[in-house]
Protein backbone atom coordinates (compact mmCIF):
# COMPACT_ATOMS: atom_id res chain seq x y z
CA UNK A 1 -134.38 53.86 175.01
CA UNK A 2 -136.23 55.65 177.48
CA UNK A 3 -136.80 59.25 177.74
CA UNK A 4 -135.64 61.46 179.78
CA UNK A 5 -136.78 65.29 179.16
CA UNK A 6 -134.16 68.41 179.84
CA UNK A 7 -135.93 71.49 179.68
CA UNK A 8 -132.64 73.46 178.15
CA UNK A 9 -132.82 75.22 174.66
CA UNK A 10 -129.85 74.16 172.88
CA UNK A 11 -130.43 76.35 170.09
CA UNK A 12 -130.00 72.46 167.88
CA UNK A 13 -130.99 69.09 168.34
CA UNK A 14 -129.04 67.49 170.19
CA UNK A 15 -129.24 64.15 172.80
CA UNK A 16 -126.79 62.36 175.48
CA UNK A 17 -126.75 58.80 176.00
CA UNK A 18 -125.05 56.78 178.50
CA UNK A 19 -121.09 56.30 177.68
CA UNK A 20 -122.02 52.60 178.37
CA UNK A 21 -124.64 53.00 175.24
CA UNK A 22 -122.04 55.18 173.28
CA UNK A 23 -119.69 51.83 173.63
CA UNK A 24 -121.79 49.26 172.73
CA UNK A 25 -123.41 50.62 169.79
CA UNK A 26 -120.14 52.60 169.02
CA UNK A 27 -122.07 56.28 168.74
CA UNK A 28 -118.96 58.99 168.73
CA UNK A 29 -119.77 62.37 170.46
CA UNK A 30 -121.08 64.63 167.26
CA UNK A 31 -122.48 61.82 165.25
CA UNK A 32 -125.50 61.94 164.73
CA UNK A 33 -128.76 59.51 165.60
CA UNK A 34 -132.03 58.86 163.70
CA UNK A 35 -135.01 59.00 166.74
CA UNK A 36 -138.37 57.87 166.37
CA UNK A 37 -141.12 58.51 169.32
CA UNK A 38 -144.64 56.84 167.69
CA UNK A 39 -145.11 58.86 164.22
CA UNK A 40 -142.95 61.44 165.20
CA UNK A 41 -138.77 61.59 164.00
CA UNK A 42 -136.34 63.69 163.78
CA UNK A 43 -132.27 64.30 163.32
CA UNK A 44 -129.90 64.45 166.50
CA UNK A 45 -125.86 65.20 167.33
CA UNK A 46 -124.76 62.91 170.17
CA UNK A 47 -123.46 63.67 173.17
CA UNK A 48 -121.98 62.01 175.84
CA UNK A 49 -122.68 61.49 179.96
CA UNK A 50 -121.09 59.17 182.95
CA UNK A 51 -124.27 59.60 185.28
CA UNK A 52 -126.72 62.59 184.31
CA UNK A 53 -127.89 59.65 182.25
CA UNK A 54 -128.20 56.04 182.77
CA UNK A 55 -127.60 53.23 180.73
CA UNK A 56 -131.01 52.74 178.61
CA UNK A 57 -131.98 56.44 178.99
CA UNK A 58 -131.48 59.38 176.46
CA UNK A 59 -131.70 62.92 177.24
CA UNK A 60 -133.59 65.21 175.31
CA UNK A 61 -132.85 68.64 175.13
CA UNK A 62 -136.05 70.79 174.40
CA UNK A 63 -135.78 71.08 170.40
CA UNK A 64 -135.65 67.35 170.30
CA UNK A 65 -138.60 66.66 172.43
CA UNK A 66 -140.31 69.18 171.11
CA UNK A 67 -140.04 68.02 167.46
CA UNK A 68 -140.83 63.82 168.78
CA UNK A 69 -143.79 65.24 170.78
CA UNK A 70 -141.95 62.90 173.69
CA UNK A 71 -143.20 62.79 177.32
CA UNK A 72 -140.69 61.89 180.48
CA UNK A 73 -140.05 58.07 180.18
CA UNK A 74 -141.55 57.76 176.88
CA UNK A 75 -139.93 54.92 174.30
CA UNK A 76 -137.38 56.46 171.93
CA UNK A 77 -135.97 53.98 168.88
CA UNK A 78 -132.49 55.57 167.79
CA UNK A 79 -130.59 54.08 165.22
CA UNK A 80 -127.48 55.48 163.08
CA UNK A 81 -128.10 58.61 160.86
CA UNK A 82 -126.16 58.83 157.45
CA UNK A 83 -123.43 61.87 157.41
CA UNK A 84 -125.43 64.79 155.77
CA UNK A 85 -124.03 65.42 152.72
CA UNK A 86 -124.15 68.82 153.21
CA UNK A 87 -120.92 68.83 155.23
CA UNK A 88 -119.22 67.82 151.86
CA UNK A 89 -120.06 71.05 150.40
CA UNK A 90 -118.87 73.04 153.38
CA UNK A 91 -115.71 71.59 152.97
CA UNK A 92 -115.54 72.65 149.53
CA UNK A 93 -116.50 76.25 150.20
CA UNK A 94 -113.76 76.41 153.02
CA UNK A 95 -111.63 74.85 149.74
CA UNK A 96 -112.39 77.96 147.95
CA UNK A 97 -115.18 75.78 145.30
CA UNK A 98 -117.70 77.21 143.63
CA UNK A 99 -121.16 75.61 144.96
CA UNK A 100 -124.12 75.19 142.33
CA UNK A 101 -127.46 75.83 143.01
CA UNK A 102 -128.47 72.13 144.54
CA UNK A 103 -125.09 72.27 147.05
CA UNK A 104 -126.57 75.59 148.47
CA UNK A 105 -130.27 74.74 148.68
CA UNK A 106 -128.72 71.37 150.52
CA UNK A 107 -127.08 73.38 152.98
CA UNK A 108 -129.75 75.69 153.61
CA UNK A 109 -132.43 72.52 154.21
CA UNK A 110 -129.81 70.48 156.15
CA UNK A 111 -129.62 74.02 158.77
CA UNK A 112 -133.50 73.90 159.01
CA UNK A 113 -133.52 70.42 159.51
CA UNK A 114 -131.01 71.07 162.49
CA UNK A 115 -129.06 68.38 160.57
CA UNK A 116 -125.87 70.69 161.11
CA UNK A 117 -124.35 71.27 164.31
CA UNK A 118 -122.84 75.12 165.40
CA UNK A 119 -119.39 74.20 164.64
CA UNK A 120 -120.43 73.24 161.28
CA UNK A 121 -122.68 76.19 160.47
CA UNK A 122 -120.04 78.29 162.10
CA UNK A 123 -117.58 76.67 159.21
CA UNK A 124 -119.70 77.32 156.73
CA UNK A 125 -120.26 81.12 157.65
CA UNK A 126 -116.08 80.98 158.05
CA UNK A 127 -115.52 79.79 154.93
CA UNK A 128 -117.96 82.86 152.92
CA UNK A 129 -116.25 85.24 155.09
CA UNK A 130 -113.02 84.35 153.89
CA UNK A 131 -113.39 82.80 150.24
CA UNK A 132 -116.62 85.01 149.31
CA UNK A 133 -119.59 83.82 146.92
CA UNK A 134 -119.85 84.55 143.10
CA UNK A 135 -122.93 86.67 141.97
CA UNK A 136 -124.27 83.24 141.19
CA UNK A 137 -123.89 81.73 144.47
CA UNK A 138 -125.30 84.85 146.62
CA UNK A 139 -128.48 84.78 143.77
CA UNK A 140 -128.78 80.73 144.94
CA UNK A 141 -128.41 81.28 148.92
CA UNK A 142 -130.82 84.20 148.94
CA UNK A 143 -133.58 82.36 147.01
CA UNK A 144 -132.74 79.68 149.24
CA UNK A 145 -133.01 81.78 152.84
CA UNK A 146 -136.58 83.07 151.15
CA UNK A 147 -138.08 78.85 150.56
CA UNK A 148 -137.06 78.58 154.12
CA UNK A 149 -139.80 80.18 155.65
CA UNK A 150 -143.86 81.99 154.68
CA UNK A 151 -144.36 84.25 152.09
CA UNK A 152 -145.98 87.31 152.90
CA UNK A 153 -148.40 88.72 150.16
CA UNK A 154 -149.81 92.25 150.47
CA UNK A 155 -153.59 92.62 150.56
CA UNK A 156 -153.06 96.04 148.05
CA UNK A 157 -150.60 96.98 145.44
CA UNK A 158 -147.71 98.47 145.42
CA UNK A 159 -146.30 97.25 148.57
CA UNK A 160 -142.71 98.78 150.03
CA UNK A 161 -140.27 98.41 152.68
CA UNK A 162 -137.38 100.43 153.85
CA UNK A 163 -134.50 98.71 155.41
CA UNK A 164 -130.86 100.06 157.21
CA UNK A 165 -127.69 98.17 157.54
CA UNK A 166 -127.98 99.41 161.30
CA UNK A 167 -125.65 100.34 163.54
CA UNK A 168 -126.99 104.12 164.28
CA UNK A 169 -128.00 104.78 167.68
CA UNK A 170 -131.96 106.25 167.51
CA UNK A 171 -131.98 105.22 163.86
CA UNK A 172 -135.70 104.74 163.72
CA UNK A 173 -136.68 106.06 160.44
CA UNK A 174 -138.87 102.92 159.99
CA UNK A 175 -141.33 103.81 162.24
CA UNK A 176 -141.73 107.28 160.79
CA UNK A 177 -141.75 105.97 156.58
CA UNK A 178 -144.30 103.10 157.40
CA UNK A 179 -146.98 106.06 158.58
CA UNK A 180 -146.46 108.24 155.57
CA UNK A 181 -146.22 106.08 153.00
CA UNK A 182 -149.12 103.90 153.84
CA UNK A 183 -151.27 107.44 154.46
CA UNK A 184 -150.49 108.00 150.45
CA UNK A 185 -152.08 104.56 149.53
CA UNK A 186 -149.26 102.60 149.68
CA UNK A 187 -148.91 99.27 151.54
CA UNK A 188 -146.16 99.33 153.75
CA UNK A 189 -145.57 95.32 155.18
CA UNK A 190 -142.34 96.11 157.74
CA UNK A 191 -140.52 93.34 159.26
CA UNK A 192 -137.75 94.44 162.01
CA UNK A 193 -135.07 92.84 164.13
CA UNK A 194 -134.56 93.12 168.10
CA UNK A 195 -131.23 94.83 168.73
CA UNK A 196 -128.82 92.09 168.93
CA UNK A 197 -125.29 94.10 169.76
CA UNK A 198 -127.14 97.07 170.03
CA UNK A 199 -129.31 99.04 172.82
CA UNK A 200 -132.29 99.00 170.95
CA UNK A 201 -133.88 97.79 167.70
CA UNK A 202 -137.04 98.73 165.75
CA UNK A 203 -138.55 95.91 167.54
CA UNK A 204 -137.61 97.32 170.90
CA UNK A 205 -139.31 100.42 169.89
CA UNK A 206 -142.21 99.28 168.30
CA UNK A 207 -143.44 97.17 171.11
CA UNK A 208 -143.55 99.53 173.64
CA UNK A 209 -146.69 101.30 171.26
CA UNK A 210 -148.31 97.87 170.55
CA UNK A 211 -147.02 94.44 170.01
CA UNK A 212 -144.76 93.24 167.78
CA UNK A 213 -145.01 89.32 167.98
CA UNK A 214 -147.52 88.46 165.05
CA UNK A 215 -147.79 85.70 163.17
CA UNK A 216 -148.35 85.54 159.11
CA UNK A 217 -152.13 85.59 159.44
CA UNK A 218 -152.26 88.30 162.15
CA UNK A 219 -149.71 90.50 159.87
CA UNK A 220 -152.22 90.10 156.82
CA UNK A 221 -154.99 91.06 159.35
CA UNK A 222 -153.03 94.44 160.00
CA UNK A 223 -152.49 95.36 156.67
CA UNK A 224 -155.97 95.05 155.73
CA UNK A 225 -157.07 97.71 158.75
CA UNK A 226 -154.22 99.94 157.99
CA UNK A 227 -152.02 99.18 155.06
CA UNK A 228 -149.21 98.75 157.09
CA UNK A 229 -147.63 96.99 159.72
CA UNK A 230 -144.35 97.19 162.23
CA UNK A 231 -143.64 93.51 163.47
CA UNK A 232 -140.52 91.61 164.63
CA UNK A 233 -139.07 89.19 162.13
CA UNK A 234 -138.20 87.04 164.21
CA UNK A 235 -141.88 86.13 165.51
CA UNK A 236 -142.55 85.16 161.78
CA UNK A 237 -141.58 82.45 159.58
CA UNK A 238 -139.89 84.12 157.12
CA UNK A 239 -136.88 83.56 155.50
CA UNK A 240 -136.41 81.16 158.53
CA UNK A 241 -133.03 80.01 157.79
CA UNK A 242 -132.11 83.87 157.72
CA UNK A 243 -132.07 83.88 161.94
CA UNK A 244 -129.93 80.65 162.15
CA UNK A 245 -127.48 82.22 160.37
CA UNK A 246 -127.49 85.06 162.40
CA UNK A 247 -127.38 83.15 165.60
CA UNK A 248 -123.69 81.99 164.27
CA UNK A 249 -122.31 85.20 163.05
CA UNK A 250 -123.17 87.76 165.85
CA UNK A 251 -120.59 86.30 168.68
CA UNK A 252 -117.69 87.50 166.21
CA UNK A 253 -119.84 89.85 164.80
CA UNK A 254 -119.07 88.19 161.01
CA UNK A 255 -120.76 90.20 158.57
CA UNK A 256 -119.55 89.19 155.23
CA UNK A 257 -121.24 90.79 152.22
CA UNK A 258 -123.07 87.93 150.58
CA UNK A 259 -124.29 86.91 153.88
CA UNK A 260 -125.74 90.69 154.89
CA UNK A 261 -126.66 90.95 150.92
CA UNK A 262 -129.17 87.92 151.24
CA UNK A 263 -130.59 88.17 154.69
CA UNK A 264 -131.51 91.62 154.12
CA UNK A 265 -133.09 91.03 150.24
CA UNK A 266 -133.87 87.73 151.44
CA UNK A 267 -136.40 89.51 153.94
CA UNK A 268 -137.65 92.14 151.90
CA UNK A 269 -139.04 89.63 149.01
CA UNK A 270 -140.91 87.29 151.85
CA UNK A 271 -142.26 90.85 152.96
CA UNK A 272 -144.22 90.73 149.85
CA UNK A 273 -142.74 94.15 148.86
CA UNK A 274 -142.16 95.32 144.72
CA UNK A 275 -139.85 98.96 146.04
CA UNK A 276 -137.31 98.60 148.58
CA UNK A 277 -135.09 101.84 149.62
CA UNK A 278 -131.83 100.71 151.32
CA UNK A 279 -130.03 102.57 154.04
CA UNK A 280 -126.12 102.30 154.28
CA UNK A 281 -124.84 104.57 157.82
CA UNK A 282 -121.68 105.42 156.42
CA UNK A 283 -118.42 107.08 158.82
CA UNK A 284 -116.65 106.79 162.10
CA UNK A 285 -118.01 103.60 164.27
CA UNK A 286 -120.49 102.75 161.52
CA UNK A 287 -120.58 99.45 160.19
CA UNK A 288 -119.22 100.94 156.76
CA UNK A 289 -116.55 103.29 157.45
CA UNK A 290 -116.32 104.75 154.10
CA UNK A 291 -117.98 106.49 150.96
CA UNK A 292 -116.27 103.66 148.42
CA UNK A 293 -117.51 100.66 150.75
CA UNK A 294 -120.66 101.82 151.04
CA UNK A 295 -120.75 101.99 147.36
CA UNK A 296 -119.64 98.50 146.87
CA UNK A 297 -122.36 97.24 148.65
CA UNK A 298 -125.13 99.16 147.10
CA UNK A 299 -123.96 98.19 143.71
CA UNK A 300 -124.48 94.65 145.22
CA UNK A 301 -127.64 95.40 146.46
CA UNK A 302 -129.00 96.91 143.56
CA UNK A 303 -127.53 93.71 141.26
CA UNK A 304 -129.52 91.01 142.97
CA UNK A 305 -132.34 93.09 144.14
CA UNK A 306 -132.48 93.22 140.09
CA UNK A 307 -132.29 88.91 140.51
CA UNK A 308 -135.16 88.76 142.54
CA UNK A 309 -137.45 91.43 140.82
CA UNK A 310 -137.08 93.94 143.48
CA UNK A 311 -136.99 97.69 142.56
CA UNK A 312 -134.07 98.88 144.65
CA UNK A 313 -132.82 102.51 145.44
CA UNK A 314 -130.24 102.51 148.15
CA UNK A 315 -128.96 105.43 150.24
CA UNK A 316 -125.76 106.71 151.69
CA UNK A 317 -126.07 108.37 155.33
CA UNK A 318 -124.18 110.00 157.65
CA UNK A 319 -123.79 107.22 160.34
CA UNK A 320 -121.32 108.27 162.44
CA UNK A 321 -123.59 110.15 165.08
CA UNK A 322 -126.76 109.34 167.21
CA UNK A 323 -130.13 110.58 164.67
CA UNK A 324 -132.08 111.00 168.12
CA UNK A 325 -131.04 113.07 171.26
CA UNK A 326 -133.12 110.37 173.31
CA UNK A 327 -131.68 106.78 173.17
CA UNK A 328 -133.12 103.32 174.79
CA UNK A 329 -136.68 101.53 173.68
CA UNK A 330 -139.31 103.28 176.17
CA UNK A 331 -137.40 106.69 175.24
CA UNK A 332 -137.24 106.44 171.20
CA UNK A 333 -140.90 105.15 171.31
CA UNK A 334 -142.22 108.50 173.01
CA UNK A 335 -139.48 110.29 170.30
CA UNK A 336 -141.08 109.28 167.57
CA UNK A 337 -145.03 109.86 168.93
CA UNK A 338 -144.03 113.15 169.61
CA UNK A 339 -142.73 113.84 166.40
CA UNK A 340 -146.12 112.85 164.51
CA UNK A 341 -148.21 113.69 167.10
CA UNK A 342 -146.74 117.45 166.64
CA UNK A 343 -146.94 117.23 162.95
CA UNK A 344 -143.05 117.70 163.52
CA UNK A 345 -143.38 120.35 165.37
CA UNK A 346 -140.97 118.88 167.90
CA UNK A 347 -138.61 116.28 168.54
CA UNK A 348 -135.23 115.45 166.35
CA UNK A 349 -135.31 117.12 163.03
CA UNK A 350 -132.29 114.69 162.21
CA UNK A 351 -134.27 111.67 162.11
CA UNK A 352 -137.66 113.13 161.04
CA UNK A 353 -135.34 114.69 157.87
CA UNK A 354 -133.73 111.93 156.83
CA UNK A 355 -137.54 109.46 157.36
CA UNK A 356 -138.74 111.97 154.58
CA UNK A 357 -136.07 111.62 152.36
CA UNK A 358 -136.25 107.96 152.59
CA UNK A 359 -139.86 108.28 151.53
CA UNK A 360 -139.47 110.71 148.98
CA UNK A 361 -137.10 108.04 146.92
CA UNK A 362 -139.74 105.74 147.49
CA UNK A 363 -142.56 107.86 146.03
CA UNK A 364 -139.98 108.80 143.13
CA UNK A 365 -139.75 105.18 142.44
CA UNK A 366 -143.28 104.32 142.23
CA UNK A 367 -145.29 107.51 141.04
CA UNK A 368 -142.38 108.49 139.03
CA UNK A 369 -141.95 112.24 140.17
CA UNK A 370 -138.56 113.46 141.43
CA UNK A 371 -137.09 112.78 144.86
CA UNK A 372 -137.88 116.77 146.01
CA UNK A 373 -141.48 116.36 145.46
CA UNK A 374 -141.31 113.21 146.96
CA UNK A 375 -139.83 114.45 149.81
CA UNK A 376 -142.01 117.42 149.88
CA UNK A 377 -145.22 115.49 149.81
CA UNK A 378 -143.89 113.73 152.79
CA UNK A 379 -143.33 116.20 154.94
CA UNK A 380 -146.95 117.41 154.31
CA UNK A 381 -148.37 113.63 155.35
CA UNK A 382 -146.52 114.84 158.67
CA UNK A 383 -147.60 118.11 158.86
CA UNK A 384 -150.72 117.83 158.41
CA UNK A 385 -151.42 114.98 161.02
CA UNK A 386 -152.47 112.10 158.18
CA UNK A 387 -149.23 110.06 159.21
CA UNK A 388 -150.29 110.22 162.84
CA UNK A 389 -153.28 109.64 162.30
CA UNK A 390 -152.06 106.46 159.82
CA UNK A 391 -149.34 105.39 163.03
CA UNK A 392 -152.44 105.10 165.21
CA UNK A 393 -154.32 103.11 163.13
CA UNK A 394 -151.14 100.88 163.00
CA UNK A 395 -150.64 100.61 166.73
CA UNK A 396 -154.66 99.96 167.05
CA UNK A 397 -154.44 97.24 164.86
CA UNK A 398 -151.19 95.67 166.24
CA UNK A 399 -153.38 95.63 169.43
CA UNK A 400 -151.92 98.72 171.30
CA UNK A 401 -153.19 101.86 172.05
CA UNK A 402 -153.60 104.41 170.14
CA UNK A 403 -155.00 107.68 172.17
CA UNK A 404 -150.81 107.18 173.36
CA UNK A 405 -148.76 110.53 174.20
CA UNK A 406 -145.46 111.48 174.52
CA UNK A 407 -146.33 112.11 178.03
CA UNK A 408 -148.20 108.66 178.41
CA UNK A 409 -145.09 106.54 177.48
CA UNK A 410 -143.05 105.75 180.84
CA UNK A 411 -138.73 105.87 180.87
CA UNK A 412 -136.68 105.01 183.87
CA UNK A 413 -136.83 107.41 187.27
CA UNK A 414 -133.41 107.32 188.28
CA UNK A 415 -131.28 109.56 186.72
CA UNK A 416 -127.82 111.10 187.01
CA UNK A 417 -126.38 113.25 184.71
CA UNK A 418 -123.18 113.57 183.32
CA UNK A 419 -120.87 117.17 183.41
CA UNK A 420 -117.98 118.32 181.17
CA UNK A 421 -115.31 117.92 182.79
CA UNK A 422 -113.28 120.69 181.08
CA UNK A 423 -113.82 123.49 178.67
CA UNK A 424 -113.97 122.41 174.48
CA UNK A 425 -116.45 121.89 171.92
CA UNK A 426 -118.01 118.51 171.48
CA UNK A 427 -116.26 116.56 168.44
CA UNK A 428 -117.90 113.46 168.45
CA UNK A 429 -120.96 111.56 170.01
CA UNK A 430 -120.63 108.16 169.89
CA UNK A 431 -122.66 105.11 168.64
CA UNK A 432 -120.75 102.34 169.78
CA UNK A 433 -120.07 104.09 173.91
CA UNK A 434 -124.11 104.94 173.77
CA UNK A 435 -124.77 101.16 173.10
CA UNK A 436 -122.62 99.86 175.58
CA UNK A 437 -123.17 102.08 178.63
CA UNK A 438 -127.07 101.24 177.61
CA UNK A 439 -126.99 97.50 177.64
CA UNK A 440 -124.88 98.15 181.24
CA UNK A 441 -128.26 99.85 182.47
CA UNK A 442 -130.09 96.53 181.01
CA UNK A 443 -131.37 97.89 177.48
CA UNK A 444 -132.95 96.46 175.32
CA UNK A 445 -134.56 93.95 178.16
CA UNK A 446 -135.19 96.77 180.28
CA UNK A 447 -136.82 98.83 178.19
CA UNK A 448 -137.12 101.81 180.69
CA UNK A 449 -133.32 102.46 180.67
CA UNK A 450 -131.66 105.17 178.18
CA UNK A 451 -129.72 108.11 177.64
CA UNK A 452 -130.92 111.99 176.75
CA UNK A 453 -128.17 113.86 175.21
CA UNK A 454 -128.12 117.47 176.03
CA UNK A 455 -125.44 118.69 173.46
CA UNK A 456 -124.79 118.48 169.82
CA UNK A 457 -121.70 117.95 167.61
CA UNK A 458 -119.64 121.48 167.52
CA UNK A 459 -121.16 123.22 170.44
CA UNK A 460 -118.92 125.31 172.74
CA UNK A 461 -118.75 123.94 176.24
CA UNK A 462 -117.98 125.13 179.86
CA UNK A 463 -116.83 123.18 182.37
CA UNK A 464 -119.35 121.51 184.53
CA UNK A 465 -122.25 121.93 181.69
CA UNK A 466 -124.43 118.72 181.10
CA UNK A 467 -123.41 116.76 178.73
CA UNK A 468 -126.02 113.99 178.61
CA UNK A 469 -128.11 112.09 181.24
CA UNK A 470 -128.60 108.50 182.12
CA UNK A 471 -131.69 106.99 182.89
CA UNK A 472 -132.59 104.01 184.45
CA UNK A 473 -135.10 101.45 185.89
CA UNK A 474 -133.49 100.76 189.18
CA UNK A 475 -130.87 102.55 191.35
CA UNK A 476 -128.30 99.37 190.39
CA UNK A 477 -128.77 99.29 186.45
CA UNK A 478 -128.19 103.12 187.36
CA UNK A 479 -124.72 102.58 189.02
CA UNK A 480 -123.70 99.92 186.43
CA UNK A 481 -124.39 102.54 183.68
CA UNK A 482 -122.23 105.52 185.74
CA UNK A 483 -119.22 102.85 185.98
CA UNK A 484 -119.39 101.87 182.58
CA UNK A 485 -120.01 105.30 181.34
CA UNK A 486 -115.97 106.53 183.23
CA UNK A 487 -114.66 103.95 180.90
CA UNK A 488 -116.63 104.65 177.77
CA UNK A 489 -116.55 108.35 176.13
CA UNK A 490 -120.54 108.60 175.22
CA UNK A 491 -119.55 112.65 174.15
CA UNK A 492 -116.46 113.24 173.21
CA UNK A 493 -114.58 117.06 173.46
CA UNK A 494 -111.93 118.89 171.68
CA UNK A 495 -110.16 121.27 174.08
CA UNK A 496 -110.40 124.44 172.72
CA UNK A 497 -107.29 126.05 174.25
CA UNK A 498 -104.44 123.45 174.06
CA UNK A 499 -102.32 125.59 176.21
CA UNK A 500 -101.41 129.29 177.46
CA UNK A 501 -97.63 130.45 177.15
C-alpha cells in the first residue's frame, strides 16, 4: 500500500485503509496490522474511511510514520497482527484475577509497544480501580513502569528526592528543598510534572527560571555543576510507561492507590535517589480528605518503598488551603526567588515552613540527627544565603539566568480585583475555585496569568475590602477569569452577624 502521511498525534498507532481494502482482506475496525516500510516495522489499530483514503492507500497518523521512518507515497507491506496477549490478562484483572509477575510486565511492554489501544488501557486502569492489586502485584507493576524507561544514576552519594501527592495550590516546596539540601552536600536529582488539572505544576514554575526540558545526559550534566537539578519528567525517559498511564486516568481523574503508589515510587527509583520524603495534602478539596486515608496510603508507601530499597519517610499536611498568597507559574516563580533571595526574609512563611520541615526529615534520615535539628540546619542554609546561592547555580546550569530578581520575573498587566461583598471573616480559601478561575485566564499555557490573595483564613472583613486580585496576560483571559470567578468562590466568608432582632 501506498502512503499517505496525516500530520495528527493520535496519542497511539493507529492507520485507516480504504473500506474497499477493509473488505477484501477482511481487516475489522480495531484490529490490528503488522506494517513494514524498508527495515523499519511497527504495530497498528485499524481504522476505517469511504474517501479520505483511496483504495491502495493507508493513512498514517504521526506515531506510525514516525516509528516506519515513512515519506508521502512511500510503499507500506501490512499484513495481519496476532491479538496481543496482553488483552487476555486485562480481562482477567476486570475478572477480579490475580496477575503474576510475567502477565504485568506483558501489559506494561504491550502499552509501550502501542500494541494496546485507549479503550483497552482505559479497561485495564478500570479494572485496578475497581478490583485493586495485591502487595505482590503493585511490587510487579512498579518494577515494571521503572524497565520502561532510563535510569538516572547520581554523579555523588546520597542522592534524595521529595515528592507531593499534589493538589495544593502554590505547593512548591520542591523548588525550595532541592537548594538546601544540595547546599549540605547532598545530591538532589528532581523530576516534576506539568500541572495537568491544575493551574500550575513544578514544571510550570521551574521553567520560567531556566528550562526544564532535559534529556538523561543533560540532567547528569546538571548534577555534576550543582548537585541538583529541577526538570520535567515528562521530557525524560523515565519510567516511560508511567505517562501513558496517566494520559488514561486524568479525563475521569482515576487515581486508584496502586496506580498513584507506583508512578510516584516508580519515579523516584529511576531518579537515582536512596531517601525519599513523601508529602500527603490532607483536608477539605485535597485529594485525601482525611487523617485515616492519608495514613493508609503512607503505610503503602512506606511498604514498597521498603520493595524497592528506598528509604521512605512520608508526611501528613494541611492541604486544604493555598501555601502561597501568589498563585499562577510567572507569579510562584518570583515567590520562591524572593524567598531565598531574602534569606526568608520575605515572601510566604507557609510554604518556606513547611520546605524546611520537609528537609529536616530528610537530613534526620541520612545524618541520623533528629527532625528539629534537621529542620534547624535548614533554615540556616536559607538564612544565610547558601541555598540561594545553591538555586542559582541550579538555574545557571539548567541554562537560565541566574543574576534573576523578584522584580526581574514578569506576571500579567491586567488586573482587577475582587471586593467582599459583605461583612464576615474569611473561612475558607479554596484550591479547587483558584485552579479553575486560573486555567479560565489560560494558566498553565499562559504563564503570565494568576491570582494574589490579599487575605488569610480567619481575618475580619468589611464590606468592599479586597479580597484577592486577578491577573492576566490579555484584557480577554482577564474577562474570562472575572466570569468564571462569579461562579466559583476563590475566598470564601462566614457572616459574622447572622441577623439583628
Amino acid at each position: 500500500m501506498r502512503a499517505k502521511l496525516i500530520d495528527i498525534e493520535q496519542g497511539q498507532n493507529e492507520v485507516i485503509i480504504n473500506e474497499d481494502d477493509a473488505r477484501r482482506t477482511n481487516a475489522l475496525v480495531g484490529d490490528r496490522l503488522q506494517l513494514k516500510c524498508g527495515n523499519a516495522s511497527a504495530t497498528a489499530i485499524v481504522d476505517h474511511s469511504k474517501t479520505f483514503v483511496k483504495p491502495g492507500e493507508i493513512g498514517l497518523f504521526k506515531e506510525v510514520a514516525e516509528a516506519l521512518q515513512a515519506g508521502e507515497g512511500d510503499e507500506v507491506e501490512a499484513s495481519p497482527a496476532m491479538r496481543p496477549a496482553s488483552l487476555n490478562y486485562i480481562r482477567k484483572k476486570l475478572d477480579g484475577g490475580i496477575l503474576s509477575d510475567e502477565e504485568i510486565n506483558a501489559i506494561i511492554c504491550d502499552l509501550m509497544q502501542q500494541k494496546l489501544s485507549g479503550t483497552e488501557l482505559a479497561s485495564f486502569v478500570t479494572a485496578v480501580y475497581i478490583k485493586g492489586l495485591t502487595t505482590d502485584e503493585t511490587a510487579s507493576l512498579t518494577k515494571a513502569i521503572i524497565a520502561s524507561g532510563e535510569t538516572l544514576t547520581p554523579p555523588v552519594r546520597p542522592a534524595a528526592s521529595e515528592h507531593s501527592i499534589g493538589g495544593v495550590a502554590g505547593g512548591r516546596s520542591s523548588m525550595l528543598v532541592a537548594p538546601i539540601m544540595a547546599s549540605l552536600g547532598v545530591c538532589f536529582p528532581k523530576t516534576a510534572s506539568r500541572a495537568i488539572s491544575s493551574a500550575c505544576a513544578t514544571a510550570d514554575a521551574m521553567e520560567i527560571l531556566a528550562p526544564v526540558t532535559l534529556n538523561v545526559e543533560r540532567i547528569k550534566q546538571v548534577l555534576a555543576q550543582a548537585n541538583a537539578c529541577i526538570v520535567w519528567g515528562g521530557g525524560v525517559n523515565m519510567a516511560a510507561a508511567d505517562d501513558k498511564l496517566i494520559q488514561i486516568r486524568n479525563p475521569l481523574r482515576l487515581d486508584p492507590q496502586p496506580l498513584l503508589v507506583s508512578s510516584i515510587l516508580a519515579k523516584k527509583k529511576a531518579e537515582g535517589a536512596e531517601y525519599v520524603v513523601l508529602d500527603i495534602p490532607t483536608g477539605r478539596g485535597a485529594k485525601v480528605a482525611t487523617i485515616e486515608q492519608a495514613r493508609d496510603l503512607a503505610r503503602a508507601f512506606e511498604l514498597f518503598g521498603t520493595a524497592l530499597d528506598l528509604k521512605i519517610k512520608v508526611s501528613i499536611s494541611d492541604g486544604s488551603e493555598p501555601l502561597l498568597k501568589t498563585l499562577g507559574p510567572a507569579m510562584e516563580a518570583r515567590a520562591i526567588v524572593d524567598i531565598l533571595s531574602s534569606r526568608g526574609g520575605n515572601g510566604d512563611g507557609a510554604l518556606l515552613e513547611k520546605a524546611c520541615q520537609q528537609a529536616g526529615i530528610l537530613l534526620h534520615m541520612i545524618r541520623g540527627i533528629t527532625r528539629e535539628e534537621g529542620y534547624n540546619i535548614s533554615r540556616h542554609q536559607v538564612e544565610n544565603g547558601r541555598a540561594w546561592q545553591k538555586m542559582r547555580e541550579i538555574i545557571a546550569a539548567q541554562g537560565g539566568d541566574d543574576n534573576v530578581t523578584p522584580q526581574s520575573i514578569a506576571v500579567g498587566d491586567q488586573r482587577h480585583t475582587v471586593f467582599a461583598a459583605s461583612d464576615g471573616r474569611v473561612a475558607h480559601v479554596d484550591n479547587k475555585s483558584v485552579s479553575i478561575v486560573m486555567r479560565a485566564m489560560g494558566a498553565p499555557k499562559e504563564k503570565l496569568a494568576g491570582i494574589a490573595i490579599h487575605v488569610q483564613k480567619g481575618q475580619r472583613i468589611i464590606r468592599g475590602e479586597a479580597l484577592y486580585d486577578l491577573v492576566a496576560s490579555t484584557r480577554e483571559y482577564l474577562q474570562e477569569g472575572i466570569e468564571v470567578a462569579k461562579k466559583n468562590a476563590v475566598v470564601e466568608l462566614d457572616r459574622v452577624v447572622l441577623d439583628v432582632v
